[in-house]
C-alpha atoms as a PDB file:
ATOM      1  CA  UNK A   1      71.283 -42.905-231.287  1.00  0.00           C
ATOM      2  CA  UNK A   2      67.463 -43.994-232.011  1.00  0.00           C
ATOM      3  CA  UNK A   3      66.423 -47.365-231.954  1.00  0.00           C
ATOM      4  CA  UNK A   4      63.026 -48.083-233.222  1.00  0.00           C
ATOM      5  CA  UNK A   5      60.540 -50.856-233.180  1.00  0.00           C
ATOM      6  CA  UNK A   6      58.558 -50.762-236.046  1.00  0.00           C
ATOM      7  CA  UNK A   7      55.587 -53.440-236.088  1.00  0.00           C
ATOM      8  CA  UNK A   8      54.649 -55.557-239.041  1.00  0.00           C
ATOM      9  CA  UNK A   9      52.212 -57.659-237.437  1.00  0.00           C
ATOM     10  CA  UNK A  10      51.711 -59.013-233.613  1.00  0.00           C
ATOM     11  CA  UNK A  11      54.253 -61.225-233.763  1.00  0.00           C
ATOM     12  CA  UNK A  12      56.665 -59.710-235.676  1.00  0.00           C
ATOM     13  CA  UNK A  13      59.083 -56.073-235.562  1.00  0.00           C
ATOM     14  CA  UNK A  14      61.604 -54.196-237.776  1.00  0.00           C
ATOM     15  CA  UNK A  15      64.520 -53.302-235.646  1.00  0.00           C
ATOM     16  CA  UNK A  16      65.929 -49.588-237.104  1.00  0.00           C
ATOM     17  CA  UNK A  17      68.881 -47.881-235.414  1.00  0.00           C
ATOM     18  CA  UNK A  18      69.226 -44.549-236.617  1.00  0.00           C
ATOM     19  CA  UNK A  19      67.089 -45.526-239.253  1.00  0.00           C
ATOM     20  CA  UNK A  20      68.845 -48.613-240.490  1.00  0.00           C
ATOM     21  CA  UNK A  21      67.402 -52.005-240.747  1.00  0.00           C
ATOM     22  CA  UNK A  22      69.238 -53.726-237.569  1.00  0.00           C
ATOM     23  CA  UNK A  23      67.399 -56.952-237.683  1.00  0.00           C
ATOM     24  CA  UNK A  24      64.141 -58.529-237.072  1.00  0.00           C
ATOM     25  CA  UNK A  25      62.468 -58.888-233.817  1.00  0.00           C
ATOM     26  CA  UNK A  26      60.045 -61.997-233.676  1.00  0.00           C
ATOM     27  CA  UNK A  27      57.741 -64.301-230.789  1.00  0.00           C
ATOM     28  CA  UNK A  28      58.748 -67.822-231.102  1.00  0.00           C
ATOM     29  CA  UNK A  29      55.683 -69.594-229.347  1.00  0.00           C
ATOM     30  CA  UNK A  30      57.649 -72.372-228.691  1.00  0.00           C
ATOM     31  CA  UNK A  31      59.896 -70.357-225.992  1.00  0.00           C
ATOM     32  CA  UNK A  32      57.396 -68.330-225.012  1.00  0.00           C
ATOM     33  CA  UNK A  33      59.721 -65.263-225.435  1.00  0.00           C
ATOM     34  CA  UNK A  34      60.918 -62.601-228.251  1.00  0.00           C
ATOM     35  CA  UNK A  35      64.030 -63.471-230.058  1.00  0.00           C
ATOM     36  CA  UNK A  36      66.077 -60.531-232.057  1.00  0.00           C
ATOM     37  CA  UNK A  37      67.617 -61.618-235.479  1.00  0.00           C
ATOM     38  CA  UNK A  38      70.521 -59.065-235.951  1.00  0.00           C
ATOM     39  CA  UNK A  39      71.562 -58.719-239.762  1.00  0.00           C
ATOM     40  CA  UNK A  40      75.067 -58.750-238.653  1.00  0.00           C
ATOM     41  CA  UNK A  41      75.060 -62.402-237.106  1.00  0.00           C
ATOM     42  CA  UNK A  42      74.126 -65.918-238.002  1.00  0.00           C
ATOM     43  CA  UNK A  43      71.986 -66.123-234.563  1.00  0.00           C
ATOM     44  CA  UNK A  44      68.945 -65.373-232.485  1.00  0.00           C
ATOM     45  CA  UNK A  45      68.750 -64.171-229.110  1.00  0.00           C
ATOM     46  CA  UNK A  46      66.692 -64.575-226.533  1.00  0.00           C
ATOM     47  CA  UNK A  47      65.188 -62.253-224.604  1.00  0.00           C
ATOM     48  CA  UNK A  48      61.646 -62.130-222.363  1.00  0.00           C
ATOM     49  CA  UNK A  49      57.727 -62.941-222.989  1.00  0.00           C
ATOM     50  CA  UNK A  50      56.944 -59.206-222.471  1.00  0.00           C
ATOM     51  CA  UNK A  51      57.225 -57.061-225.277  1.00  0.00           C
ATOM     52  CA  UNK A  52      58.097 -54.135-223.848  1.00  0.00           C
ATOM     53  CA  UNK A  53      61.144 -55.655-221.212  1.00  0.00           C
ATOM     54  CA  UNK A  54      62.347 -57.112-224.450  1.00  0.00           C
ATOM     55  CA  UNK A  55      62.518 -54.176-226.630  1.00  0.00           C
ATOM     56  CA  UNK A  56      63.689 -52.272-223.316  1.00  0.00           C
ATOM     57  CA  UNK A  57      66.600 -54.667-222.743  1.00  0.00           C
ATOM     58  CA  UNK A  58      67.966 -54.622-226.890  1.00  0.00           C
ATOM     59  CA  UNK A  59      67.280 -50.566-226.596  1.00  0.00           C
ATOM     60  CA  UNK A  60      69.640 -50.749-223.528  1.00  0.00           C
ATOM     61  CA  UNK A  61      72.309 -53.315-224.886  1.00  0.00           C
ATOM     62  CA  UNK A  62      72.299 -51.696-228.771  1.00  0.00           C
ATOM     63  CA  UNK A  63      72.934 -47.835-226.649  1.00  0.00           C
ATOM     64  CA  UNK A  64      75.543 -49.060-224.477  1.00  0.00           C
ATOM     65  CA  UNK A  65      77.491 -51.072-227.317  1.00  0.00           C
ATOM     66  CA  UNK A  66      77.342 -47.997-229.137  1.00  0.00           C
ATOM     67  CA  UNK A  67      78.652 -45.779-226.317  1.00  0.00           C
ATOM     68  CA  UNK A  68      81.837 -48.047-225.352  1.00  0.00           C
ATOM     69  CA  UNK A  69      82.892 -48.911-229.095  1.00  0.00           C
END
């Protein structure tokens, strides 16, 4: 399983697992952190300020989803 964070500007990611569009990864300056925008739900998430915890921590979760379903 890949996931990959491709960049379409600073502020803003694709989020591809195994090459599939998963979502959109975005900074929302009024949290101060990176919220994912799955395709498959009606939500955001939170996650960190830093860029690379965040895309650590959905790397993590998206694997180990994968792994136990």
């Amino acid at each position: 399983m890949t996931v990959k964070f491709d960049e379409v500007d600073a502020k803003n990611y694709d989020v591809l697992v195994n090459e599939n569009d998963y979502g959109k990864l975005t900074f929302d300056e009024e949290q101060g952190a990176w919220v994912l925008w799955p395709n498959s739900i009606d939500d955001g998430v939170t996650y960190f300020e830093d860029l690379e915890e965040t895309k650590e921590a959905i790397a993590d979760e998206i694997k180990d989803y994968s792994e136990n379903n």
